[in-house]
Protein backbone atom coordinates (compact mmCIF):
# COMPACT_ATOMS: atom_id res chain seq x y z
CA UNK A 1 0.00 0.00 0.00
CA UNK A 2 0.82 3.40 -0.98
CA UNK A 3 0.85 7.05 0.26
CA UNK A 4 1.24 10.11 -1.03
CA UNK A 5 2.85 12.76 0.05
CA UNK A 6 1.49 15.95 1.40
CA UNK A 7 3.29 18.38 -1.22
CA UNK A 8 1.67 16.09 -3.88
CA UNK A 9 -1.49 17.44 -3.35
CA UNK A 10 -1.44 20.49 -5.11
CA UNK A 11 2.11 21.12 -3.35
CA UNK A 12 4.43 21.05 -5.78
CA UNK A 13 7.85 22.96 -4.74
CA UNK A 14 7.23 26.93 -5.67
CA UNK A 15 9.65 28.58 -8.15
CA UNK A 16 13.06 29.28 -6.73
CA UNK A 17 13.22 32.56 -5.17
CA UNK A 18 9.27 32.73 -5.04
CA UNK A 19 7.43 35.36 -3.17
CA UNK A 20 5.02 33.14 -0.71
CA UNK A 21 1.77 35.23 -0.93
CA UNK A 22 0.20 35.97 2.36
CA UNK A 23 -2.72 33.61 2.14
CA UNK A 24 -3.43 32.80 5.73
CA UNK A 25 -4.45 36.80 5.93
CA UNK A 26 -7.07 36.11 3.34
CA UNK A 27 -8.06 32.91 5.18
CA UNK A 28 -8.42 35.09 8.21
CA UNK A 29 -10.32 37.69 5.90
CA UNK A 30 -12.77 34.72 4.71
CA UNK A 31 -13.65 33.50 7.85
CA UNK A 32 -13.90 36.79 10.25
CA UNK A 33 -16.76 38.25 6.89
CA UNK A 34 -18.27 34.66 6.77
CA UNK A 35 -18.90 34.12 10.72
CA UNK A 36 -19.51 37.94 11.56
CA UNK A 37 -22.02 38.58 8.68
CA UNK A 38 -22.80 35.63 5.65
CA UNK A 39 -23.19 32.55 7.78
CA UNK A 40 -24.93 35.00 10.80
CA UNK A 41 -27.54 36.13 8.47
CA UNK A 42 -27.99 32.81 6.61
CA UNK A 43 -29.38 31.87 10.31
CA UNK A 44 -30.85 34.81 11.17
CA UNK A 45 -32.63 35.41 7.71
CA UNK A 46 -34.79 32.41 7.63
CA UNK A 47 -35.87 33.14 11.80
CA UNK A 48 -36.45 36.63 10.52
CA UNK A 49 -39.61 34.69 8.55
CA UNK A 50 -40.80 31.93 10.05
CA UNK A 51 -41.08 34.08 13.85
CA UNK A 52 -42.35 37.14 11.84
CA UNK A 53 -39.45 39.89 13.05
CA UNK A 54 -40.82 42.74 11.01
CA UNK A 55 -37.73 43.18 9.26
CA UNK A 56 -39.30 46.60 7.55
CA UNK A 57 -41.11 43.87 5.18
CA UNK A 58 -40.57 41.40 2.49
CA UNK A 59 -38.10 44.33 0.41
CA UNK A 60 -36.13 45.21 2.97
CA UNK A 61 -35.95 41.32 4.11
CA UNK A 62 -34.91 40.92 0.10
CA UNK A 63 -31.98 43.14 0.64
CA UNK A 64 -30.45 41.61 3.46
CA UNK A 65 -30.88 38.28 1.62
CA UNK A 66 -28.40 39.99 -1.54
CA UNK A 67 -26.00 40.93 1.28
CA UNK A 68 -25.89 37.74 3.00
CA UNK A 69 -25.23 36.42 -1.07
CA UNK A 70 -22.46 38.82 -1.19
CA UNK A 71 -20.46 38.23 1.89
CA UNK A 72 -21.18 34.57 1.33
CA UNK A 73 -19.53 34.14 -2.46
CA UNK A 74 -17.49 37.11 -2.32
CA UNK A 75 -16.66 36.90 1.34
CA UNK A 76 -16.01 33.48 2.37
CA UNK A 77 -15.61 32.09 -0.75
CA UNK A 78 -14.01 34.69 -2.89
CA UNK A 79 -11.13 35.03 -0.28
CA UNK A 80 -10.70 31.92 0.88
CA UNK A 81 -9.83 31.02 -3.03
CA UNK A 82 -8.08 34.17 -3.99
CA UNK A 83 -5.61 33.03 -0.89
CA UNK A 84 -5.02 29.53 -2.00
CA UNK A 85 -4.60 30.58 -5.43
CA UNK A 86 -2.07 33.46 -4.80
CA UNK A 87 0.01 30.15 -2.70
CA UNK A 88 -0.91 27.34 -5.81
CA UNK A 89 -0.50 29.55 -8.64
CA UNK A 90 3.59 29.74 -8.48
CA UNK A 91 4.26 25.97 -7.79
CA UNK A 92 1.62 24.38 -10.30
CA UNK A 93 3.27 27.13 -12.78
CA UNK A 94 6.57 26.90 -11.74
CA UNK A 95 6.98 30.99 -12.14
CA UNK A 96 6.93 33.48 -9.79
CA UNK A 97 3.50 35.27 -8.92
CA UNK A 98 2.94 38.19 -11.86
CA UNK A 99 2.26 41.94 -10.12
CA UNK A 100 3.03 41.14 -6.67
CA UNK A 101 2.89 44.74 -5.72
CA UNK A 102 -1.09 44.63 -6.38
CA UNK A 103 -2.06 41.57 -3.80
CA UNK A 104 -1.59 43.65 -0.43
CA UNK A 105 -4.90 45.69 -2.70
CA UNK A 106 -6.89 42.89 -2.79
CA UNK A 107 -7.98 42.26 0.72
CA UNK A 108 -8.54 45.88 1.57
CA UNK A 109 -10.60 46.24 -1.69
CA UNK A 110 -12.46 43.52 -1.48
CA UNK A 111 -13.18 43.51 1.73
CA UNK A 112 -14.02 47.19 1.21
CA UNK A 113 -16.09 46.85 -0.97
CA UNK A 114 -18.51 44.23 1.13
CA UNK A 115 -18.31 46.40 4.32
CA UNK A 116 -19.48 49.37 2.48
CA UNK A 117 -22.51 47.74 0.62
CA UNK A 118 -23.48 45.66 3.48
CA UNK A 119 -23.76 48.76 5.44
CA UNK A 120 -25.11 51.03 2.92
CA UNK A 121 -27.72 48.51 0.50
CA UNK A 122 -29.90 48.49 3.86
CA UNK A 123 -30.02 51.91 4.32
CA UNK A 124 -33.05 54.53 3.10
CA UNK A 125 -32.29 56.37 -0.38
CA UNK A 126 -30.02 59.19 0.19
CA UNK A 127 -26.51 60.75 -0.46
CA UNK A 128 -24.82 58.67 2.68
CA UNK A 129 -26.24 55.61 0.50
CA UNK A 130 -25.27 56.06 -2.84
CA UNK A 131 -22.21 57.09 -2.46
CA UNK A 132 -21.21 54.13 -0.17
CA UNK A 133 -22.71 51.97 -3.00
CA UNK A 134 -21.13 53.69 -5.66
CA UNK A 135 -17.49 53.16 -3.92
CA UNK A 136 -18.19 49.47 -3.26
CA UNK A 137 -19.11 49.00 -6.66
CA UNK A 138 -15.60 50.41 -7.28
CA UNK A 139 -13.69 48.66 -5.21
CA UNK A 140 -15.02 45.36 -6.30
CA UNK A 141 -14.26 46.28 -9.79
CA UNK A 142 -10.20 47.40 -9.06
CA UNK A 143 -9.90 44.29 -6.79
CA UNK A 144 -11.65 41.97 -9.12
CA UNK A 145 -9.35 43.45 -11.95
CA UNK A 146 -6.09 43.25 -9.86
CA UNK A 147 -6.66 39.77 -9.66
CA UNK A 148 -7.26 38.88 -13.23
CA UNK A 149 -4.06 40.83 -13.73
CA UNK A 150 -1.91 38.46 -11.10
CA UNK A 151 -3.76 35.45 -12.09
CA UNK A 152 -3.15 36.34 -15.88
CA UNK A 153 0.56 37.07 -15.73
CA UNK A 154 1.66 34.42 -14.32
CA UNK A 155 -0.58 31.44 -15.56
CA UNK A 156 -0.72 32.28 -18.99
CA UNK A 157 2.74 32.90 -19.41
CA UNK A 158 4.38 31.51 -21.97
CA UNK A 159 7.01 29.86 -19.57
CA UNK A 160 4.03 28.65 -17.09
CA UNK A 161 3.60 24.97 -16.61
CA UNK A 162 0.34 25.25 -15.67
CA UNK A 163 -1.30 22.81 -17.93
CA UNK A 164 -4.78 22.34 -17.86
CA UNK A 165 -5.06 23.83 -14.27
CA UNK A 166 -4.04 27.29 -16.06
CA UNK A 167 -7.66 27.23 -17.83
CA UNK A 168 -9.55 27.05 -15.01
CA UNK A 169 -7.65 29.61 -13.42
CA UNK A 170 -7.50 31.59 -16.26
CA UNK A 171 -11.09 31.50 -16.83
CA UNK A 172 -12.29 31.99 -13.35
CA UNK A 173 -9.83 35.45 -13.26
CA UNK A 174 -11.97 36.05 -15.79
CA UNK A 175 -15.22 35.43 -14.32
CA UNK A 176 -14.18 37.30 -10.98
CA UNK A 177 -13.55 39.99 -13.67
CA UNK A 178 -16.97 39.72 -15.05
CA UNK A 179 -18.79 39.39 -12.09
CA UNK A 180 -17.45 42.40 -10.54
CA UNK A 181 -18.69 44.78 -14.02
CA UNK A 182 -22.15 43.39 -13.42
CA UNK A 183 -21.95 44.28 -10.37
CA UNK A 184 -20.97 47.82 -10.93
CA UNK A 185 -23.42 48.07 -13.90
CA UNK A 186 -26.05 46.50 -11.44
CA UNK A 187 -25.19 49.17 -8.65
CA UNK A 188 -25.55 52.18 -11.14
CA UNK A 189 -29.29 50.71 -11.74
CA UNK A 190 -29.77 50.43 -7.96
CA UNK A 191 -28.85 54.16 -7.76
CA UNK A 192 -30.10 55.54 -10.91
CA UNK A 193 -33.71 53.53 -10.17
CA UNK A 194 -33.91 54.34 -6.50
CA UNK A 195 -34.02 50.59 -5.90
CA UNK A 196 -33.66 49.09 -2.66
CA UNK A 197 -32.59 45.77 -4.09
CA UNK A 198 -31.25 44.66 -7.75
CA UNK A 199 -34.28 42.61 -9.56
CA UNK A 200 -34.13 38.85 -9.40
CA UNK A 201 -32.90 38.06 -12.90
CA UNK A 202 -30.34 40.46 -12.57
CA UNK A 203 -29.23 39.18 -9.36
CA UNK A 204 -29.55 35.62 -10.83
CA UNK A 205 -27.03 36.91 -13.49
CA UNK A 206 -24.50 38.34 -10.93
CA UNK A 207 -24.53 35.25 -8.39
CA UNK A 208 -24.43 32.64 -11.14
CA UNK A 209 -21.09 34.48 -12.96
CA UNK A 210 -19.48 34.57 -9.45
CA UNK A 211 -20.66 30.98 -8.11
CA UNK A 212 -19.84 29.08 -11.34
CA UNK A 213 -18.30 31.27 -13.31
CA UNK A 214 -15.41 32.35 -10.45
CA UNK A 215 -15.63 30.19 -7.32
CA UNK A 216 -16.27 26.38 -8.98
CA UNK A 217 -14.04 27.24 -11.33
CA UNK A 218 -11.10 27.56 -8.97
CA UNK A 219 -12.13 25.03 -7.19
CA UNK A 220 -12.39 22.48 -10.32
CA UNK A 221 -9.14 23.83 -11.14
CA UNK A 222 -7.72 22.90 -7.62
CA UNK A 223 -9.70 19.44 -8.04
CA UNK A 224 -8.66 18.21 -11.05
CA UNK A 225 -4.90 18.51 -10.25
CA UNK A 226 -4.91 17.47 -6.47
CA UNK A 227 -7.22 14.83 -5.88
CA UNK A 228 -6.34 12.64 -8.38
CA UNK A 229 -3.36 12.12 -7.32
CA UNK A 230 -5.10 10.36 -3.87
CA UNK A 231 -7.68 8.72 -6.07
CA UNK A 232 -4.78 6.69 -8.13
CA UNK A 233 -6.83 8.27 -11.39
CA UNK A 234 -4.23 9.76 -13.92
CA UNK A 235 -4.18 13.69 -13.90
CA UNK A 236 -5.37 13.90 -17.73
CA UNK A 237 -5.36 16.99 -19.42
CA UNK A 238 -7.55 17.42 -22.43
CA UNK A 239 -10.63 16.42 -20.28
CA UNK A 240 -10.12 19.21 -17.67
CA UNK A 241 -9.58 21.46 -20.55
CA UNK A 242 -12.89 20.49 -22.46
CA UNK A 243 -14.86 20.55 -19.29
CA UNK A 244 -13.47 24.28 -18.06
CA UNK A 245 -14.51 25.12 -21.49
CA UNK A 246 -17.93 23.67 -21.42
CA UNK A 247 -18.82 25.52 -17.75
CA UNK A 248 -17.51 28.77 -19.45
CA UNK A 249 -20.00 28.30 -22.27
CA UNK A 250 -22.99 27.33 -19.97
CA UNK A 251 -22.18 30.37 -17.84
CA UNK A 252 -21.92 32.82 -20.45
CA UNK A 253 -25.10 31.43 -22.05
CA UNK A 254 -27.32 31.84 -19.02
CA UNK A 255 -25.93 35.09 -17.69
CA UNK A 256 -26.86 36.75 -21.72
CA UNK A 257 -30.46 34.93 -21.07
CA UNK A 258 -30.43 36.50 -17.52
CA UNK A 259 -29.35 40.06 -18.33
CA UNK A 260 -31.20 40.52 -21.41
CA UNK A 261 -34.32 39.24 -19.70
CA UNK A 262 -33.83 41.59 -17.18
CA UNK A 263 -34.46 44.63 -19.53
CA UNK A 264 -37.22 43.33 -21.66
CA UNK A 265 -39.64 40.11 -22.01
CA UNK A 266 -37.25 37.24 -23.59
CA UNK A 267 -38.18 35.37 -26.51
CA UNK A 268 -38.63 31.64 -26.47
CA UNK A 269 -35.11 31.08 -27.96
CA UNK A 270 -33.78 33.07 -25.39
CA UNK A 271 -35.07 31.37 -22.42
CA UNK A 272 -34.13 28.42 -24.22
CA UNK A 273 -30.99 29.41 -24.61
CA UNK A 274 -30.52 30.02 -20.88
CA UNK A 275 -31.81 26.46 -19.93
CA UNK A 276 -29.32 25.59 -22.39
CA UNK A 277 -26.23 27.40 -20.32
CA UNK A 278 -27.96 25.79 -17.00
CA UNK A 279 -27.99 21.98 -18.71
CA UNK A 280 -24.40 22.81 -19.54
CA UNK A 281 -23.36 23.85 -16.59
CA UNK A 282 -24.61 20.52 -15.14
CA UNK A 283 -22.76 18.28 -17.59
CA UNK A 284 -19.35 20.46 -16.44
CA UNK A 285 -19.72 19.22 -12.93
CA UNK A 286 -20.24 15.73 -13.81
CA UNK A 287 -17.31 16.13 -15.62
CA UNK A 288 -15.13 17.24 -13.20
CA UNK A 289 -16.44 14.30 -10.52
CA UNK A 290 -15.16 12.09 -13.24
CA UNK A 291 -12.00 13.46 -13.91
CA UNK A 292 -10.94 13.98 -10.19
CA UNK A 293 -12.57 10.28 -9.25
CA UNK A 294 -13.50 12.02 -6.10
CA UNK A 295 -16.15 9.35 -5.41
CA UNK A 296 -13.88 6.80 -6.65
CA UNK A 297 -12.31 3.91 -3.82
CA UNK A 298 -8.60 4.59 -2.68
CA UNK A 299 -6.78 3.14 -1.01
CA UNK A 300 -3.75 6.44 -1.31
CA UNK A 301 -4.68 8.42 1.03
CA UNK A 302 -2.29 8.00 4.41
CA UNK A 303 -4.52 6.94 7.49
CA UNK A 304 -4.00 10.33 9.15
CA UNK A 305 -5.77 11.73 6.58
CA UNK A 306 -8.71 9.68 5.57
CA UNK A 307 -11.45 11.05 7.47
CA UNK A 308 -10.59 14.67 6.31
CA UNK A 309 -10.36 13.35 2.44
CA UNK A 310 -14.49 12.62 3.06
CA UNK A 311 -15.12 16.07 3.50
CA UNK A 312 -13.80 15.91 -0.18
CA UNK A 313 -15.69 12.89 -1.18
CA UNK A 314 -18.66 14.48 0.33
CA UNK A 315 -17.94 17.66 -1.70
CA UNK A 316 -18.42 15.59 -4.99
CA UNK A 317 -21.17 13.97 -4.17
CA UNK A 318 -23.00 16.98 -3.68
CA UNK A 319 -21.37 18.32 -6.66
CA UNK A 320 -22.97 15.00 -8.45
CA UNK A 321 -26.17 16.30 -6.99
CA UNK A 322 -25.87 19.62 -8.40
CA UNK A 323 -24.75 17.99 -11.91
CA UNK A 324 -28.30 16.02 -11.98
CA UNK A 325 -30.38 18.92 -10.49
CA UNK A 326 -29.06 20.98 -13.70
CA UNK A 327 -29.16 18.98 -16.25
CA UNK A 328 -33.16 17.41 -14.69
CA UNK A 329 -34.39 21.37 -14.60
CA UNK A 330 -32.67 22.45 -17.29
CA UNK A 331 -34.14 19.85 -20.07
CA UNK A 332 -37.54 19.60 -18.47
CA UNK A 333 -37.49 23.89 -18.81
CA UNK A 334 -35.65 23.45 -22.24
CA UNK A 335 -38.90 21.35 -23.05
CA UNK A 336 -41.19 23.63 -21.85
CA UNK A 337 -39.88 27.04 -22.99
CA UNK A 338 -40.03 28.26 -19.88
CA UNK A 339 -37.05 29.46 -17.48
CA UNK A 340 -36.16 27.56 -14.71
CA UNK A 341 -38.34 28.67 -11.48
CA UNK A 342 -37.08 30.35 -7.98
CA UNK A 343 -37.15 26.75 -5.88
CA UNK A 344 -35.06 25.47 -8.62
CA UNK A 345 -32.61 28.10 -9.67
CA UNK A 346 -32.53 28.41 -5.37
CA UNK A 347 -31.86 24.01 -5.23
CA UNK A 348 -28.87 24.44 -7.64
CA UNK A 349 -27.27 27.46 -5.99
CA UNK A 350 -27.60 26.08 -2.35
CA UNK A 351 -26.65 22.60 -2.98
CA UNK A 352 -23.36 24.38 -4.24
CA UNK A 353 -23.02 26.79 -1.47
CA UNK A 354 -23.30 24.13 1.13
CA UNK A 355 -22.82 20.74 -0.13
CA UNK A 356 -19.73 21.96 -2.40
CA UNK A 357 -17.91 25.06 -1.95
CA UNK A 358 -18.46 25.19 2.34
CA UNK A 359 -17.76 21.39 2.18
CA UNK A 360 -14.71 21.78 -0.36
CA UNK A 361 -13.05 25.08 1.75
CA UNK A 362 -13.04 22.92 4.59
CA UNK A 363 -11.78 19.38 3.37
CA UNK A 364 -9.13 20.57 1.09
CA UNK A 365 -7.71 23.14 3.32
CA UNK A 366 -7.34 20.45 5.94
CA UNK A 367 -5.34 18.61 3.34
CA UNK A 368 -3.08 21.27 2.04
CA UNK A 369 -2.99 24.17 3.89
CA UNK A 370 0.33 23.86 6.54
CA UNK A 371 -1.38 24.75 9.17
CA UNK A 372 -3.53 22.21 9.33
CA UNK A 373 -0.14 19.82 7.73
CA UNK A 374 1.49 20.72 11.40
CA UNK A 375 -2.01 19.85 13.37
CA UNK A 376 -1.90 16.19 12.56
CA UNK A 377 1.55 15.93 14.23
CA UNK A 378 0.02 17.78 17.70
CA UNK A 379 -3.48 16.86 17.61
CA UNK A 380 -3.89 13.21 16.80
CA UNK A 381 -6.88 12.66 18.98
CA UNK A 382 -9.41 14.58 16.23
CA UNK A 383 -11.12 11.91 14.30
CA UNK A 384 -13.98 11.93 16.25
CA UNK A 385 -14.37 15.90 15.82
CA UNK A 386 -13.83 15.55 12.21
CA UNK A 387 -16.33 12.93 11.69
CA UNK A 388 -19.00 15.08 13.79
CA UNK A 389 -18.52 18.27 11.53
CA UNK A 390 -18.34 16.20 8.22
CA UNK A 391 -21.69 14.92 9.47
CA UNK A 392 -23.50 18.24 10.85
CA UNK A 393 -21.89 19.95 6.85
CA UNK A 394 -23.45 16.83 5.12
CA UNK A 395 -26.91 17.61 7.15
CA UNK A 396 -26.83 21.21 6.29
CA UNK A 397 -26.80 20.67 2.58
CA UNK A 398 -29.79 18.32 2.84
CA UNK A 399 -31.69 20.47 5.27
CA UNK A 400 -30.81 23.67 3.01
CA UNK A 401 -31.75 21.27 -0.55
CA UNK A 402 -35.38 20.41 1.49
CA UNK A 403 -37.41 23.31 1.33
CA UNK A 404 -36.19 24.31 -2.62
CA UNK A 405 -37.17 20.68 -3.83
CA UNK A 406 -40.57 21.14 -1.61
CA UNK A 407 -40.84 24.08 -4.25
CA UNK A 408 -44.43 25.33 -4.49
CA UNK A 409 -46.42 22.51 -2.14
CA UNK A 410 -44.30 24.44 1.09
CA UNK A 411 -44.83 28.27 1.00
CA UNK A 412 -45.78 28.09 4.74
CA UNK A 413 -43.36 30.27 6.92
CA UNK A 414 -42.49 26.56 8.32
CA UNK A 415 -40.00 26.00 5.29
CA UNK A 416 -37.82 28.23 6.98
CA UNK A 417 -36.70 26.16 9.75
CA UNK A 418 -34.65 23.62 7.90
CA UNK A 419 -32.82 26.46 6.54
CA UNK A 420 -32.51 28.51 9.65
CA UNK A 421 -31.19 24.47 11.23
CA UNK A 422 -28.88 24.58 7.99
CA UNK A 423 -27.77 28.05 8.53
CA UNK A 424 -26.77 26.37 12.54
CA UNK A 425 -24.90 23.37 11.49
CA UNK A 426 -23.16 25.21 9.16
CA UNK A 427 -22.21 28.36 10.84
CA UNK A 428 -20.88 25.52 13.61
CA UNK A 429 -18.71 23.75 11.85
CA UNK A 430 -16.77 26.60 10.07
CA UNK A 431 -16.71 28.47 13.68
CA UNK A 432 -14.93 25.11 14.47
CA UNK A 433 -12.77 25.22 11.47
CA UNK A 434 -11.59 28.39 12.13
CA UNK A 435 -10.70 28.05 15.68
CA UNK A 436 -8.45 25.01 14.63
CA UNK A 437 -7.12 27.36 11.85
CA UNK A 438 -5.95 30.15 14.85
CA UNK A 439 -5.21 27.52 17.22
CA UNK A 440 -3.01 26.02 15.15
CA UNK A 441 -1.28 29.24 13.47
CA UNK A 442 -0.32 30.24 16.74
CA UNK A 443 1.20 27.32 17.87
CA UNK A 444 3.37 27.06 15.19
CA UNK A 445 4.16 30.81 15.36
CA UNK A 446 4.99 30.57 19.19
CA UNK A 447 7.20 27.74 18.22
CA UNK A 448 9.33 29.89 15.31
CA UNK A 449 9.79 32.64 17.88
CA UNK A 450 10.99 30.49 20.46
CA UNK A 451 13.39 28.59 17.90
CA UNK A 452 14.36 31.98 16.87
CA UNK A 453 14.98 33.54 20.38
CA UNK A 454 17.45 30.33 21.56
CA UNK A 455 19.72 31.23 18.28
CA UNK A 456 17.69 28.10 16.04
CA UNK A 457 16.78 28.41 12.48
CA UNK A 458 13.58 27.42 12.23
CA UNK A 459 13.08 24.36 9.78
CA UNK A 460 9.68 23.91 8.13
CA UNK A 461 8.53 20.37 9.67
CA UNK A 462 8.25 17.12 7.85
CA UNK A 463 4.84 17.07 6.38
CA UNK A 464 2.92 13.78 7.19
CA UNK A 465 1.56 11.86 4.08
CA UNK A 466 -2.10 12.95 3.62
């Protein structure tokens, strides 16, 4: 039997001379905005509801529901990848990262930009208001484009060895990139309109460029290098091209449907054409379950870290659930000429929120991140904890999927406690993830300054075989 090493997993050795990106500052960005306002509302929103807190009514209730959306994808899952990516990018390219002066921009921009509209969206119409919005909108758009620019110049140069990992990361700059002009064009309707919150299929547009379009596509990028290497599946490389390719195409062609929807009543082709971008986007993440073999036996992974390579496992099973949900809507809406309803559009996006990206942030970060590398040497007596949060994450995506796949036959205010239980179990096991993250970052900084302070270079520890 096997194992693999640690720095296998994504972990090749970095260019010599690189400049090591500080991602655990972005970690510690993604977690502080996901606890202290995405995951807190995502309990509090569905409460809100079902014990009737006023909330200043179903509008104002609609707005808090966009910010939760933003500090979730942008927040906790926009940082968290724009971290790992600034530490993957220069040893899966073997170059050095491309316009390093820009990334001490992106966490003040980004993160500047979701203070500001989570503050200001909620307010009443005034000056305070729009310009707040107006300077989010802004931010997002330099950060968003600083990021394209790092990601671009160094994956697509012509000395990168990215291989088919550069695609996805290419194309997900570009969908950050994306996202963040809808956004802006979005906000300049908000202010122009007097709206209190952007209309549904434009919102649609904007979280389905920066779920699949951005986030899964780093994260299939990630996948399709890492994990099959722990599978024993061969890392292929036209597949993961064609399939980065394919979700690019089914994003694109649902976001046109979306946006041009949004400004005047679609055609038949053009909803059509957006079920088309939805099926596609389903056949992309059954795709990438095959090419990683996430579901796949092995027998590669090193005992000490089995039980965290199920929050993995777990990750593409929901993604398999997401790949069926699309492709099941999609065609029966493709059928029908009609556009995919709220409950179903919601299914999709949740299962992915939950089941996938929260599940995926988790596992994989246990795996690679060396924080977590140096926790399996102190903390060996953790199985038990793992299994309990892989098992409260796993509940939360069902309990969140529930109420969407009740669809129409549950409008009762009751459908809201599943998701407010979701929202619970969730919010738990990050809080738990995160305090394992600090625990552990300070223990190994406390040991570096006390190596340091009795004359000893400190050596970067052997890495146990994942």
């Amino acid at each position: 039997m096997t194992s693999i090493p640690l720095r296998s997993v994504a972990q090749e050795e970095p260019h010599p001379g690189h400049y090591e990106a500080p991602y655990n500052l972005f970690i510690a960005a993604s977690l502080a905005l996901g606890l202290g306002g995405g995951f807190l509302l995502s309990i509090l929103l569905p409460l809100a509801r079902t014990l009737d807190w006023g909330w200043g009514g179903t509008q104002r209730w609609l707005v808090f529901v966009q910010v939760h959306g933003q500090l979730q994808l942008i927040g906790f899952g926009g940082l968290f990848v724009i971290g790992k990516a600034l530490r993957l990018m220069p040893r899966v390219s073997g170059r050095t990262l491309a316009f390093r002066s820009l990334i001490p921009l992106l966490i003040p921009a980004i993160g500047g930009y979701l203070i500001l509209r989570s503050f200001a969206q909620p307010l009443d119409d005034g000056a305070l208001r729009d310009a707040a919005l107006a300077v989010s909108a802004a931010l997002l758009l330099f950060g968003a484009t600083a990021f394209a620019a790092i990601v671009w110049g160094t994956m697509l140069h012509r000395e990168s060895r990215a291989e088919a990992t550069g695609y996805f990361f290419a194309l997900g700059a570009g969908g950050a990139l994306a996202s963040a002009a809808i956004n802006a064009v979005q906000t300049y309707q908000l202010l122009s309109d007097s709206l209190a919150a952007a209309p549904v299929l434009r919102q649609s547009a904007l979280v389905f460029v920066e779920l699949f379009g951005f986030l899964v596509m780093f994260v299939a990028g990630v996948g399709t290098r890492a994990v099959p290497s722990l599978t024993g599946r061969p890392r292929l490389q036209v597949a993961p091209r064609v399939a980065s390719l394919v979700l690019t195409a089914g994003v694109a062609l649902f976001t046109a449907y979306a946006l041009i929807a949004a400004e005047r009543l679609p055609s038949e082709t053009l909803i059509r054409m957006g079920d088309a971008g939805i099926i596609l986007t389903g056949v992309a993440f059954a795709m990438v379950v095959w090419i990683t073999g996430g579901l796949a036996p092995s027998s590669r992974v090193a005992p000490a870290s089995r039980v965290q390579f199920w929050f993995v496992r777990s990750a593409y099973g929901w993604m398999l659930v997401a790949a069926a949900l699309s492709v099941w809507y999609g065609a029966r809406a493709f059928a029908d000429g009609r556009p995919l309803d709220q409950f179903e559009f919601d299914a999709v996006r949740h299962v992915f929120t939950v089941g996938v990206l929260t599940m995926m942030i988790v596992g994989m970060a246990m795996l690679i991140i060396p924080e977590f590398a140096g926790r399996r040497l102190q903390h060996r007596d953790e199985r038990w904890l793992h299994i309990v949060m892989i098992v409260a994450l796993n509940l939360a995506a069902a309990l969140r999927l529930w109420p969407a796949l009740e669809g129409i036959d549950w409008l009762e205010d009751t459908r809201y406690w599943p998701i407010a239980i979701s929202g619970m179990l969730a919010s738990g096991v990050v809080a738990v993830f995160a305090a394992m993250f600090a625990q552990s970052w300070w223990e190994q900084r406390d040991r570096s300054w006390s190596a340091r302070a009795a004359g000893i270079e400190p050596v970067t520890p052997v890495r146990q075989n994942p």
